[in-house]
PDB file of N, CA and C in Angstrom:
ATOM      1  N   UNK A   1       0.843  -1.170   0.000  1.00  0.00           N
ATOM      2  CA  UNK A   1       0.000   0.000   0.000  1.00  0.00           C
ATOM      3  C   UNK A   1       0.895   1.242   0.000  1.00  0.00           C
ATOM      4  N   UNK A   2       0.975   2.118  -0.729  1.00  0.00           N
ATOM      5  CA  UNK A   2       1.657   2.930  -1.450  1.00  0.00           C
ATOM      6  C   UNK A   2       1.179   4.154  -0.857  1.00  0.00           C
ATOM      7  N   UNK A   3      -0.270   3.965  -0.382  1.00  0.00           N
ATOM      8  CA  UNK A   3      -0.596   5.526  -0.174  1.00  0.00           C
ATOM      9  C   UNK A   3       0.033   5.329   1.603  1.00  0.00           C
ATOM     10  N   UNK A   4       0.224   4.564   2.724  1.00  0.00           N
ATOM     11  CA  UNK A   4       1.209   4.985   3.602  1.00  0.00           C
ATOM     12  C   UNK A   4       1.927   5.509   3.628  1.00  0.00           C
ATOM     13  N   UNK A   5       2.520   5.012   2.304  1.00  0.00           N
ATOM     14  CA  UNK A   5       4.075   6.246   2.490  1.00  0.00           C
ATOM     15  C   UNK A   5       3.709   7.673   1.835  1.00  0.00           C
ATOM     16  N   UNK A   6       2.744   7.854   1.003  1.00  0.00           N
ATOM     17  CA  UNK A   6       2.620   9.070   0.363  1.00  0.00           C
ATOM     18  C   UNK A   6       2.004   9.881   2.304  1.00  0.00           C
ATOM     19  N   UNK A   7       1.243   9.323   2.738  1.00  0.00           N
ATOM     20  CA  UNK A   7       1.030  10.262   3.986  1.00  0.00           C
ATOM     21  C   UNK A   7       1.686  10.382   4.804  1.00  0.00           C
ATOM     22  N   UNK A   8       2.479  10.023   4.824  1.00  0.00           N
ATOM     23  CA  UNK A   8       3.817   9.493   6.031  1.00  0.00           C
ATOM     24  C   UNK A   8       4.819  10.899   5.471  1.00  0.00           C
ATOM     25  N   UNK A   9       4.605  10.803   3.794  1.00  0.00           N
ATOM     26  CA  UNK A   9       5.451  11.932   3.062  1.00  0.00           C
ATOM     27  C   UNK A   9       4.453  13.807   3.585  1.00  0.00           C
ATOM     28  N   UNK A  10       3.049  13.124   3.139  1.00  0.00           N
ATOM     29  CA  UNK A  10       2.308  14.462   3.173  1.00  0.00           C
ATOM     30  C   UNK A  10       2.668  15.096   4.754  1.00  0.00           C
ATOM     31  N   UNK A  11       2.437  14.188   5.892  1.00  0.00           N
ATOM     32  CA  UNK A  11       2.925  14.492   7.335  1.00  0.00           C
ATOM     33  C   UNK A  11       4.296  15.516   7.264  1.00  0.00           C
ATOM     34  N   UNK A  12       5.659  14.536   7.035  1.00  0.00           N
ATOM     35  CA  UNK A  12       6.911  15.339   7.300  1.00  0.00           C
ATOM     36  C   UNK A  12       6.798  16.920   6.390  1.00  0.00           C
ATOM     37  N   UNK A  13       6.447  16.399   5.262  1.00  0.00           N
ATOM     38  CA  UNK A  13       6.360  17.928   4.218  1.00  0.00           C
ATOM     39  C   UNK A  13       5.045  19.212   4.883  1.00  0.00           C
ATOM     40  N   UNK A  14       4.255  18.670   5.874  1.00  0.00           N
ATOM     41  CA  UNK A  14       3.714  19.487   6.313  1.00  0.00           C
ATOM     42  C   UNK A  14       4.018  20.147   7.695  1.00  0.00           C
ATOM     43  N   UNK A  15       4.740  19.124   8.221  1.00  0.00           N
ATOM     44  CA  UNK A  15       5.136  19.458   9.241  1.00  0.00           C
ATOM     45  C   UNK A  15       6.712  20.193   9.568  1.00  0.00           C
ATOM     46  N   UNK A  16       7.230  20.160   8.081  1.00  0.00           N
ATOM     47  CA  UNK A  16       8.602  21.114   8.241  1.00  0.00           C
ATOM     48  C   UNK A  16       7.689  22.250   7.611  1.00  0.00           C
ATOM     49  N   UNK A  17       7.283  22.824   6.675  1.00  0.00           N
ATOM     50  CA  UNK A  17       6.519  23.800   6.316  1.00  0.00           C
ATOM     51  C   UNK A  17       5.944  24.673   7.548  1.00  0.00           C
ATOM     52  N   UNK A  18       5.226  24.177   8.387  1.00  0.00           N
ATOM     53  CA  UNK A  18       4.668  24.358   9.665  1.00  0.00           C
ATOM     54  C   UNK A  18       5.626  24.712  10.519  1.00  0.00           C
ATOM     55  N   UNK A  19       6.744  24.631  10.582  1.00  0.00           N
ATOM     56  CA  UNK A  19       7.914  25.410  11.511  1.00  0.00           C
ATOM     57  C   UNK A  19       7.085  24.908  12.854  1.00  0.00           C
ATOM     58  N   UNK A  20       6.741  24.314  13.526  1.00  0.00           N
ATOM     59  CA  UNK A  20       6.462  24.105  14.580  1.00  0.00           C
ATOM     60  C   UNK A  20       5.287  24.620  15.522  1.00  0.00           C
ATOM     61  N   UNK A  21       4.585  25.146  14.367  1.00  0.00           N
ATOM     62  CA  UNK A  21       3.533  25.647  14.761  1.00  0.00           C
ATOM     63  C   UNK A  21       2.229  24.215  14.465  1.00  0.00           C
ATOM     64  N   UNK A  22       0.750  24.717  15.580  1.00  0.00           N
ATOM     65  CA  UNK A  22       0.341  23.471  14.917  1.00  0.00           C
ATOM     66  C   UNK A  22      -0.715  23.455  13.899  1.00  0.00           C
ATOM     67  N   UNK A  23      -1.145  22.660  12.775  1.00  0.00           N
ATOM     68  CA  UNK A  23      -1.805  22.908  11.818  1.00  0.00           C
ATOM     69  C   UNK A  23      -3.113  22.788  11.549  1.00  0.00           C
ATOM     70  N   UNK A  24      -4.021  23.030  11.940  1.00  0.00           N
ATOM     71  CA  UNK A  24      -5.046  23.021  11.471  1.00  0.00           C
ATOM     72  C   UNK A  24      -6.248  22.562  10.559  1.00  0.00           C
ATOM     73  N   UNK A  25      -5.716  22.552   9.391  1.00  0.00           N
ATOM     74  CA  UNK A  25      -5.738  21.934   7.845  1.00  0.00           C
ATOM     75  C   UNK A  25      -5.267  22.048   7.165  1.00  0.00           C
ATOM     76  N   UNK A  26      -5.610  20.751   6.164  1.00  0.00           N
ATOM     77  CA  UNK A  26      -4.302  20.337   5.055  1.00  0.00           C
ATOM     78  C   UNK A  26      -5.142  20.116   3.634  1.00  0.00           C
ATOM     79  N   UNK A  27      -5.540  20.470   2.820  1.00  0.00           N
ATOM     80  CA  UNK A  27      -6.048  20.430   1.337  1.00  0.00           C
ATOM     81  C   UNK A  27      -5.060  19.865   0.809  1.00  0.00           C
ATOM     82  N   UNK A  28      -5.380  18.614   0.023  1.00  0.00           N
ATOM     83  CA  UNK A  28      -4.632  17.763  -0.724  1.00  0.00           C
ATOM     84  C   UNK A  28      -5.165  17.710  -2.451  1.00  0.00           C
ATOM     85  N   UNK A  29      -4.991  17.715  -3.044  1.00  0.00           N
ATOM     86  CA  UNK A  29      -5.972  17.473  -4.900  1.00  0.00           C
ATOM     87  C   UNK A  29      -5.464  16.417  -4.994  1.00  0.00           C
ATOM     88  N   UNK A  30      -5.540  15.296  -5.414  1.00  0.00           N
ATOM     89  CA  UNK A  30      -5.329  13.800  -5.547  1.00  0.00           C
ATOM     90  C   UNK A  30      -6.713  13.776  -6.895  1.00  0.00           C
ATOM     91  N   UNK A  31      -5.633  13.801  -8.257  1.00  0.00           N
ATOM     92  CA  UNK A  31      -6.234  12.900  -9.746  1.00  0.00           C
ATOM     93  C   UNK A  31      -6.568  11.709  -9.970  1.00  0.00           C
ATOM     94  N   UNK A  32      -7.200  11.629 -10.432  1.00  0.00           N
ATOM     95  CA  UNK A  32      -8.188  10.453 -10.229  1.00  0.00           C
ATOM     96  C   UNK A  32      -7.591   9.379 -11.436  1.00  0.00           C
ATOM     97  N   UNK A  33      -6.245  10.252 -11.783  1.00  0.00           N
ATOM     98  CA  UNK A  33      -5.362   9.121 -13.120  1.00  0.00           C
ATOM     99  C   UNK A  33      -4.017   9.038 -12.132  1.00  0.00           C
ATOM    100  N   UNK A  34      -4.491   9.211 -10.778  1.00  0.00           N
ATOM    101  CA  UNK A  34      -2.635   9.012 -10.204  1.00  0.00           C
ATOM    102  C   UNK A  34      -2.414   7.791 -10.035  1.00  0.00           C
ATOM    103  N   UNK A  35      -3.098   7.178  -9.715  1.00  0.00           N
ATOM    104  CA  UNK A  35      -2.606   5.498  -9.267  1.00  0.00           C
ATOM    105  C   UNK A  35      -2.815   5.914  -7.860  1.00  0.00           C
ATOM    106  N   UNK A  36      -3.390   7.157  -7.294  1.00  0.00           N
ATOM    107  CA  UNK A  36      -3.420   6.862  -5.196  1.00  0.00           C
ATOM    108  C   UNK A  36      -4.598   6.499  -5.041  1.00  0.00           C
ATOM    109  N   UNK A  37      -5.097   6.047  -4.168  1.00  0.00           N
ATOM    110  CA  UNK A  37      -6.531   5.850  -3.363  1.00  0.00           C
ATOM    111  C   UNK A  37      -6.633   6.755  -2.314  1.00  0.00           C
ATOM    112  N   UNK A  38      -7.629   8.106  -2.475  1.00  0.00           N
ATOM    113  CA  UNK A  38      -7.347   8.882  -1.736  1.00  0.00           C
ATOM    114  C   UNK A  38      -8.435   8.417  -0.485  1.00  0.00           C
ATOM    115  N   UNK A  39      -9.580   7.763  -0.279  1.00  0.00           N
ATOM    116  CA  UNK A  39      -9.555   6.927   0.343  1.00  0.00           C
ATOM    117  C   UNK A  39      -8.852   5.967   1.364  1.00  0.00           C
ATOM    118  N   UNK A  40      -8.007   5.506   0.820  1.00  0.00           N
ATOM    119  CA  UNK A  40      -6.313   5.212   1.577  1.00  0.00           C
ATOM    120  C   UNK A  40      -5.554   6.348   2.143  1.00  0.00           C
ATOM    121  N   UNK A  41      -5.306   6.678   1.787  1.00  0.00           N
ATOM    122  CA  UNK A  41      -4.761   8.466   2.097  1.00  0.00           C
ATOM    123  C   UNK A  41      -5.275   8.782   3.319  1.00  0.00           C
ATOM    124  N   UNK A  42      -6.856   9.130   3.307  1.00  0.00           N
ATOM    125  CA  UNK A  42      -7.401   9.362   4.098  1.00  0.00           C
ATOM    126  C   UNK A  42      -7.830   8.571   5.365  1.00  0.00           C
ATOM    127  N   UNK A  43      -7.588   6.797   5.110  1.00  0.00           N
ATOM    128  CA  UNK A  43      -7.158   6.238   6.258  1.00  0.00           C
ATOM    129  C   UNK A  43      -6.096   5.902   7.318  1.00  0.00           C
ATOM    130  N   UNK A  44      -5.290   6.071   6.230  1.00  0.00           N
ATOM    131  CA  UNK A  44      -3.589   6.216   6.974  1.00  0.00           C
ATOM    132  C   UNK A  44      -3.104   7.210   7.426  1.00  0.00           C
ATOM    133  N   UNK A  45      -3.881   8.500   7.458  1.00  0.00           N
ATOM    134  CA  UNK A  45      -3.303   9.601   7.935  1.00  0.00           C
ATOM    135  C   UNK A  45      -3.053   9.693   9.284  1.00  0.00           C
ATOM    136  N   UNK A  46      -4.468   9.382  10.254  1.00  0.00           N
ATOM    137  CA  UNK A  46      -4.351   9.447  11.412  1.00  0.00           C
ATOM    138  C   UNK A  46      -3.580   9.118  12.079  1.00  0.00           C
ATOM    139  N   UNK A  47      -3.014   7.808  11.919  1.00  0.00           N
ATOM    140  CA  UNK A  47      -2.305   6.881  12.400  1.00  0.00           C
ATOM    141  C   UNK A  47      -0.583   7.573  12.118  1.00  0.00           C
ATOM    142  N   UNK A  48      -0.064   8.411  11.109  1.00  0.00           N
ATOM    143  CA  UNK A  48       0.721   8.873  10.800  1.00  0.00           C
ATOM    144  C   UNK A  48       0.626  10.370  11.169  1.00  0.00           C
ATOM    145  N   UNK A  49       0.136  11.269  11.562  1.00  0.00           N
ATOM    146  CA  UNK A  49       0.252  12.347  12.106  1.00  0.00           C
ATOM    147  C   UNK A  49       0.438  12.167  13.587  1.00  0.00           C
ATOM    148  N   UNK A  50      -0.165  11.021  14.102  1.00  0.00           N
ATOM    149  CA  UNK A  50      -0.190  10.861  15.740  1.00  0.00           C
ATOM    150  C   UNK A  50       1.006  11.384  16.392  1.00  0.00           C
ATOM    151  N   UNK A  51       1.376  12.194  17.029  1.00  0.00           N
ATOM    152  CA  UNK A  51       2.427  12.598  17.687  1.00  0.00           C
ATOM    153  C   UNK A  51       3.255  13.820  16.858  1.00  0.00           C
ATOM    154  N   UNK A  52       2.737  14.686  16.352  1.00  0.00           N
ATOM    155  CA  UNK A  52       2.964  15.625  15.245  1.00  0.00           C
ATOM    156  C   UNK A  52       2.033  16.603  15.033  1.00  0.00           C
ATOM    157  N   UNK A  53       2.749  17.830  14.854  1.00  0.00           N
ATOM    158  CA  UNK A  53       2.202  19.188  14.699  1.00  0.00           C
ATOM    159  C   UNK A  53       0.926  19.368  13.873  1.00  0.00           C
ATOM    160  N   UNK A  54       0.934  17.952  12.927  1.00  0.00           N
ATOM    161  CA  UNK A  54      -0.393  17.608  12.347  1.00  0.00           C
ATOM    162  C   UNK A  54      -1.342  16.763  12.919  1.00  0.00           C
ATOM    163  N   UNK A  55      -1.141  16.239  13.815  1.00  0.00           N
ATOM    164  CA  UNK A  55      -2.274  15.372  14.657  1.00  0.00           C
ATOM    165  C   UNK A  55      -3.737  15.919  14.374  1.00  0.00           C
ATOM    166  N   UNK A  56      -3.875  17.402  15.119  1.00  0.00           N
ATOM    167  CA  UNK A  56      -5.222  17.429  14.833  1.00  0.00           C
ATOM    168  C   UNK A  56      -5.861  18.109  13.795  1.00  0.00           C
ATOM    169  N   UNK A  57      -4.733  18.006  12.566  1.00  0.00           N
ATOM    170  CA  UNK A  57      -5.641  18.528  11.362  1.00  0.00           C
ATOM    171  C   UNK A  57      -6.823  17.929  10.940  1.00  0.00           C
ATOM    172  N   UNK A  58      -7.472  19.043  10.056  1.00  0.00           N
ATOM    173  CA  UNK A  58      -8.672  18.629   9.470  1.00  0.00           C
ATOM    174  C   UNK A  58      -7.599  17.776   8.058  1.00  0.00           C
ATOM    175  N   UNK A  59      -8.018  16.941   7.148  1.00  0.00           N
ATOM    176  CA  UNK A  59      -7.246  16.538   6.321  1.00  0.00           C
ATOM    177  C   UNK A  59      -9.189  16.666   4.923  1.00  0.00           C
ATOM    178  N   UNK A  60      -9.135  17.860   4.239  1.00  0.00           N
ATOM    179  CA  UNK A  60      -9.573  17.741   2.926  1.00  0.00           C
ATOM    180  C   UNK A  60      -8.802  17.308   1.755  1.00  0.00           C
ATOM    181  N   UNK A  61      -9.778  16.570   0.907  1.00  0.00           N
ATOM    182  CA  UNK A  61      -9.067  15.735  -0.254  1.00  0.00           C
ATOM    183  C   UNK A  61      -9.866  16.155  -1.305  1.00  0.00           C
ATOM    184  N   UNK A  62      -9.490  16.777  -2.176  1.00  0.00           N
ATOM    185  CA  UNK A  62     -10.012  17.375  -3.509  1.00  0.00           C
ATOM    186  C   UNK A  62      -9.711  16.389  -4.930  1.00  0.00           C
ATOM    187  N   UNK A  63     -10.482  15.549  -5.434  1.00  0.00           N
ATOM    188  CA  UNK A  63     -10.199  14.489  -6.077  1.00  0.00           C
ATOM    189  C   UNK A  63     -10.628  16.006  -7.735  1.00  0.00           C
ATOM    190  N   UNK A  64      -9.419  14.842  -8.530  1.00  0.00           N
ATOM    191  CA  UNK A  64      -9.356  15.780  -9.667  1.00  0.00           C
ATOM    192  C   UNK A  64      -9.892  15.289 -10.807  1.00  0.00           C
ATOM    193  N   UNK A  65     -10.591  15.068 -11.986  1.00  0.00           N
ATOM    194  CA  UNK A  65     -10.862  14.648 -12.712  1.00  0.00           C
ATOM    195  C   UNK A  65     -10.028  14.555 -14.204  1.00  0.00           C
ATOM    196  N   UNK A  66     -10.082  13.453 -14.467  1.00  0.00           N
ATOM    197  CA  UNK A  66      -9.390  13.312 -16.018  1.00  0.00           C
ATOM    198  C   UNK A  66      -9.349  14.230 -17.016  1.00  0.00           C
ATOM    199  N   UNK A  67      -8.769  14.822 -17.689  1.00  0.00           N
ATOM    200  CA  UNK A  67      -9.021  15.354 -19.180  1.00  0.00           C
ATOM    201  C   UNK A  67      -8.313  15.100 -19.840  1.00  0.00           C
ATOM    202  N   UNK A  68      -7.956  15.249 -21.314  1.00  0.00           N
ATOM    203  CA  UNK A  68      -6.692  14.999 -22.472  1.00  0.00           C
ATOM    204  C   UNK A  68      -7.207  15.464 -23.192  1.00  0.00           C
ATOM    205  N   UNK A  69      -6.028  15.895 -23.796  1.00  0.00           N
ATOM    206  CA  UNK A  69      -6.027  16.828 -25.223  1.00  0.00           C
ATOM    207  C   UNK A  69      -5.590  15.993 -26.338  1.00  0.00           C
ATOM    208  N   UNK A  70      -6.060  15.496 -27.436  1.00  0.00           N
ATOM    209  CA  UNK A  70      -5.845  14.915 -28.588  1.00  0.00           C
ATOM    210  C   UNK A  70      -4.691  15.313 -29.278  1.00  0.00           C
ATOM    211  N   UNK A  71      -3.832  14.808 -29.823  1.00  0.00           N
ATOM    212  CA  UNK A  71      -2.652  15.153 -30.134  1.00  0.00           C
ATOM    213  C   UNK A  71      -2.749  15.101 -31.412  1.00  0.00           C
ATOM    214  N   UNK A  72      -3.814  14.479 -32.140  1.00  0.00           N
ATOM    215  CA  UNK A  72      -3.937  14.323 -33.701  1.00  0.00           C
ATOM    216  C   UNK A  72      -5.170  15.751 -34.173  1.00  0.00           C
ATOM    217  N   UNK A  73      -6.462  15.951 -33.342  1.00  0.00           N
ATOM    218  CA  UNK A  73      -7.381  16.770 -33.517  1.00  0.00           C
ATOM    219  C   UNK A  73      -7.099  17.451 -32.845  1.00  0.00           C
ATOM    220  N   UNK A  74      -6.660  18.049 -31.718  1.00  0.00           N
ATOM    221  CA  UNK A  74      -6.490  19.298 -30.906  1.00  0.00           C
ATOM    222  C   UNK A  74      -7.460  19.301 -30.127  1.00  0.00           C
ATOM    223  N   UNK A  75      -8.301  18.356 -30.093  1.00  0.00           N
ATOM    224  CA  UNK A  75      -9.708  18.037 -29.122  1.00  0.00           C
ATOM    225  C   UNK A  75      -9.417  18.235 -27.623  1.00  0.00           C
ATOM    226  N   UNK A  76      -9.840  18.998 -26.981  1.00  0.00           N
ATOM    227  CA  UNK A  76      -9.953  18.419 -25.493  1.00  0.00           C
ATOM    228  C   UNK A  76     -11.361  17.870 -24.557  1.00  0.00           C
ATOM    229  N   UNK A  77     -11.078  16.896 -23.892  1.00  0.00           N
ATOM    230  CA  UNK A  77     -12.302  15.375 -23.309  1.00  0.00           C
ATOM    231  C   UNK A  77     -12.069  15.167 -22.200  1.00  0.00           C
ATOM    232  N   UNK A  78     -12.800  14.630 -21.089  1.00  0.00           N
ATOM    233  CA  UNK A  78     -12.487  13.970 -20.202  1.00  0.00           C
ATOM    234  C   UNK A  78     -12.222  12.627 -20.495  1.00  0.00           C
ATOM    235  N   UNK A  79     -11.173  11.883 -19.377  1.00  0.00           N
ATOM    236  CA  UNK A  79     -10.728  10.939 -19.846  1.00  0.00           C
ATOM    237  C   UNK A  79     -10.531   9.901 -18.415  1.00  0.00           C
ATOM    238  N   UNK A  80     -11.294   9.652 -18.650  1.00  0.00           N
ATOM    239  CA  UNK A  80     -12.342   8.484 -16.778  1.00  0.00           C
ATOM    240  C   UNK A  80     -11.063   7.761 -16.605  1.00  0.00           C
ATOM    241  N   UNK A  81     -10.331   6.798 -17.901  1.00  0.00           N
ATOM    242  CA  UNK A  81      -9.300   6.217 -17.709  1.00  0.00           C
ATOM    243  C   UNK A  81      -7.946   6.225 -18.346  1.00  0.00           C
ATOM    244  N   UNK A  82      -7.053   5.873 -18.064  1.00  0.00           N
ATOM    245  CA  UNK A  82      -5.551   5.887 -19.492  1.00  0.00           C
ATOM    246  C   UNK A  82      -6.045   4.884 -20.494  1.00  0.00           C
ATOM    247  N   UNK A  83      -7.006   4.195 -20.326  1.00  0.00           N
ATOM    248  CA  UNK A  83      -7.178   3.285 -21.502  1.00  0.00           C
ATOM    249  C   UNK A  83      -8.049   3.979 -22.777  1.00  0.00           C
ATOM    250  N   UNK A  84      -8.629   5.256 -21.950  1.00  0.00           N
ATOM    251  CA  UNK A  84      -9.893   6.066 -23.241  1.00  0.00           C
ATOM    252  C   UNK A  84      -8.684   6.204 -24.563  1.00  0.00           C
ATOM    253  N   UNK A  85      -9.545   6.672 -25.423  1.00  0.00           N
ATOM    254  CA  UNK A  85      -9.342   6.969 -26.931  1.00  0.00           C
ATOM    255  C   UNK A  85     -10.161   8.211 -27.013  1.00  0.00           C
ATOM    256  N   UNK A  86      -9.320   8.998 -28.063  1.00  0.00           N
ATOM    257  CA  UNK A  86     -10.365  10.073 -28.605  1.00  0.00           C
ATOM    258  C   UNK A  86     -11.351  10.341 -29.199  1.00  0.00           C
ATOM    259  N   UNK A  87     -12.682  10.943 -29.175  1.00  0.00           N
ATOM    260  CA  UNK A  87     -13.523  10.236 -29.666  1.00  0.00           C
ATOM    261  C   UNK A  87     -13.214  10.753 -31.350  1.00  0.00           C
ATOM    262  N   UNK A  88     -12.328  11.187 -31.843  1.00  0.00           N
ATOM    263  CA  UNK A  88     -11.978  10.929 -33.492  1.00  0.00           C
ATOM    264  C   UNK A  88     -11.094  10.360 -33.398  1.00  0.00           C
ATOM    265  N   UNK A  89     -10.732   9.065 -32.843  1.00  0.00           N
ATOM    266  CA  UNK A  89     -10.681   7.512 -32.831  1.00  0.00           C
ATOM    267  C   UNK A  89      -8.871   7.567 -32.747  1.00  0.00           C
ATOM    268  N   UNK A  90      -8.409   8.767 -32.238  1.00  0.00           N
ATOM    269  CA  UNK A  90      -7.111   8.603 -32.345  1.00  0.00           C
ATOM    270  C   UNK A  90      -6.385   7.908 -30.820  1.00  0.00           C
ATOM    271  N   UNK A  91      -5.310   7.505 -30.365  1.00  0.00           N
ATOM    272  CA  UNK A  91      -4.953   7.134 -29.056  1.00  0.00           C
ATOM    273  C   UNK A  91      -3.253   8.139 -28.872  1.00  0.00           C
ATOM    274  N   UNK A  92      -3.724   9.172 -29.254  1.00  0.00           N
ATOM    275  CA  UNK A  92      -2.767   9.745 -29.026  1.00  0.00           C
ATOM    276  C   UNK A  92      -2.919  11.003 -28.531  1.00  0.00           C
ATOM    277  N   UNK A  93      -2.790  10.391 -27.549  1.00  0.00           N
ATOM    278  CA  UNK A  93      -3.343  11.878 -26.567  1.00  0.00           C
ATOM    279  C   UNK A  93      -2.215  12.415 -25.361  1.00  0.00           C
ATOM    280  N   UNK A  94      -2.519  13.554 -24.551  1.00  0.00           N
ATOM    281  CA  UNK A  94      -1.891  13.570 -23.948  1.00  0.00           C
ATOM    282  C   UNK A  94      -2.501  14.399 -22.307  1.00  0.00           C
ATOM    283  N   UNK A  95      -2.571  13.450 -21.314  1.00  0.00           N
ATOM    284  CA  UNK A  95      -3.629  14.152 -19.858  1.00  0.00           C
ATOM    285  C   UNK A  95      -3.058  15.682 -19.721  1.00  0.00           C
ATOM    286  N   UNK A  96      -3.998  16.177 -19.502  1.00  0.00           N
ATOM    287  CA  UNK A  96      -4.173  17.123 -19.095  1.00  0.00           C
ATOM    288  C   UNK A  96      -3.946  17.750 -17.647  1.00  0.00           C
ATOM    289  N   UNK A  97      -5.428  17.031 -17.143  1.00  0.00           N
ATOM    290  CA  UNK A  97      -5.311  16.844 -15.937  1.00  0.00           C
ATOM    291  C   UNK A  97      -5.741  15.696 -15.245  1.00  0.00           C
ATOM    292  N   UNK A  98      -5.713  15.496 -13.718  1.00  0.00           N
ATOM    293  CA  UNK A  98      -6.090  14.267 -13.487  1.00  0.00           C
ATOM    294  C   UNK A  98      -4.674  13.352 -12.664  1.00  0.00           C
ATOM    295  N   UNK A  99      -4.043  13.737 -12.990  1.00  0.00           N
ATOM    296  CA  UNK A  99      -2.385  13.427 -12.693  1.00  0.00           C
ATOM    297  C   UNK A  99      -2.281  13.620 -11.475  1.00  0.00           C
ATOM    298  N   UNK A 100      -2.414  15.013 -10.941  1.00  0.00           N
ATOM    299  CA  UNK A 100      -2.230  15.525  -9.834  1.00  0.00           C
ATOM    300  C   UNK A 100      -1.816  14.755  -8.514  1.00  0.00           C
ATOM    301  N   UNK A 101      -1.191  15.040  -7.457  1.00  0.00           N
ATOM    302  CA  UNK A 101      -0.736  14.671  -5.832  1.00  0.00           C
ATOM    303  C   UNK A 101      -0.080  15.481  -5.626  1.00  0.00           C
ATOM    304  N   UNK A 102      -1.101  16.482  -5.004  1.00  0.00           N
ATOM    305  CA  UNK A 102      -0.364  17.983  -4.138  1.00  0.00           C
ATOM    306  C   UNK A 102      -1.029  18.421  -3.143  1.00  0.00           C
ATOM    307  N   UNK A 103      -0.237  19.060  -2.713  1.00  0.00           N
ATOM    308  CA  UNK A 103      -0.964  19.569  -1.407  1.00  0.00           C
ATOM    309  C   UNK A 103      -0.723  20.743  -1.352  1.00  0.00           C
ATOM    310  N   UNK A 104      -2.525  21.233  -1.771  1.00  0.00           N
ATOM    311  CA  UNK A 104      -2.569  22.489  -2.089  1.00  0.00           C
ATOM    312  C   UNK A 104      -2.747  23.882  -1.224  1.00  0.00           C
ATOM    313  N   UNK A 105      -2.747  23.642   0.148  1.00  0.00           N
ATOM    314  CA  UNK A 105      -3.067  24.217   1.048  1.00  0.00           C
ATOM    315  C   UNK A 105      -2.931  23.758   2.557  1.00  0.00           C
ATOM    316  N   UNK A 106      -2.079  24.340   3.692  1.00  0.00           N
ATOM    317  CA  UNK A 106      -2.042  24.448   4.731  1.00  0.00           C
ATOM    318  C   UNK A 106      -2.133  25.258   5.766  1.00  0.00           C
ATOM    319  N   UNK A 107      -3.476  25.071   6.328  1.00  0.00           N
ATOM    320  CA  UNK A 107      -3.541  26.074   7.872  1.00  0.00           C
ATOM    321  C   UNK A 107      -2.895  25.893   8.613  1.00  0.00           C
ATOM    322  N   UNK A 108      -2.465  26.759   9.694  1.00  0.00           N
ATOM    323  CA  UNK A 108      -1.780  26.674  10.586  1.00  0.00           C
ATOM    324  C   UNK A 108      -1.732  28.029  11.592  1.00  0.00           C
ATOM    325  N   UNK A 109      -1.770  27.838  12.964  1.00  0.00           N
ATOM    326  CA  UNK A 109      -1.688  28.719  13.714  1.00  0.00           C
ATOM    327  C   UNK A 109      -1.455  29.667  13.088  1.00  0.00           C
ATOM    328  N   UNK A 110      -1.371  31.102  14.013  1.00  0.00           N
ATOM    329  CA  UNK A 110      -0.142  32.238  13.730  1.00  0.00           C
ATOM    330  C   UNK A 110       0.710  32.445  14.909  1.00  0.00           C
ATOM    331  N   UNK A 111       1.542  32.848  14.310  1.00  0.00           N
ATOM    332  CA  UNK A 111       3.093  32.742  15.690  1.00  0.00           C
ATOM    333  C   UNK A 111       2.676  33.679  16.092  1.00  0.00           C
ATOM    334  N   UNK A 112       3.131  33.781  17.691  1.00  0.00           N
ATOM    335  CA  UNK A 112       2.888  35.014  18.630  1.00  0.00           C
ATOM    336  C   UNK A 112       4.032  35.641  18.530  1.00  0.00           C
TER     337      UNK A 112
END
């Protein structure tokens, strides 16, 4: 399970960002062509912030949707999977979006 370590990653990268302050919330975008289960993500977190400036974040997950741009028509589509085709029947495309694993946003205290 792959997405442990991606939260284990999202934790330390939020928690050096955070200078030691504690955080609040964490907005993540997770594409729905990444290969994560943000689902997973969202179960392994807890267990991986425990004892960390992120413990009691809120953790939002903004799932991203597919698109591609046709590389033969200039078309742009949503694209549910890497297996779609264009619908002027070409397979040469290239995502758009959908890719995504970022973390697009972190609250956090303010220093006194």
């Amino acid at each position: 399970m792959h997405e442990l370590a991606i939260a284990r990653n999202i934790v330390e990268l939020v928690t050096e960002a955070a200078r030691g302050r504690r955080v609040h919330r964490i907005t993540l975008e997770i594409g729905k062509l990444s290969g994560v289960a943000p689902e997973c993500v969202a179960f392994c977190f807890p267990e991986v912030a425990r004892g960390t400036p992120v413990e009691a974040a809120e953790l939002e997950i903004r799932e991203i949707e597919g698109r591609a741009r046709c590389e033969s028509c200039g078309g742009e589509f949503p694209l549910p999977d890497l297996t779609a085709i264009c619908p002027c029947g070409s397979l040469h495309l290239r995502p758009v979006t959908g890719e995504e694993l970022s973390v697009k946003c972190i609250e956090v205290e303010e220093a006194c």
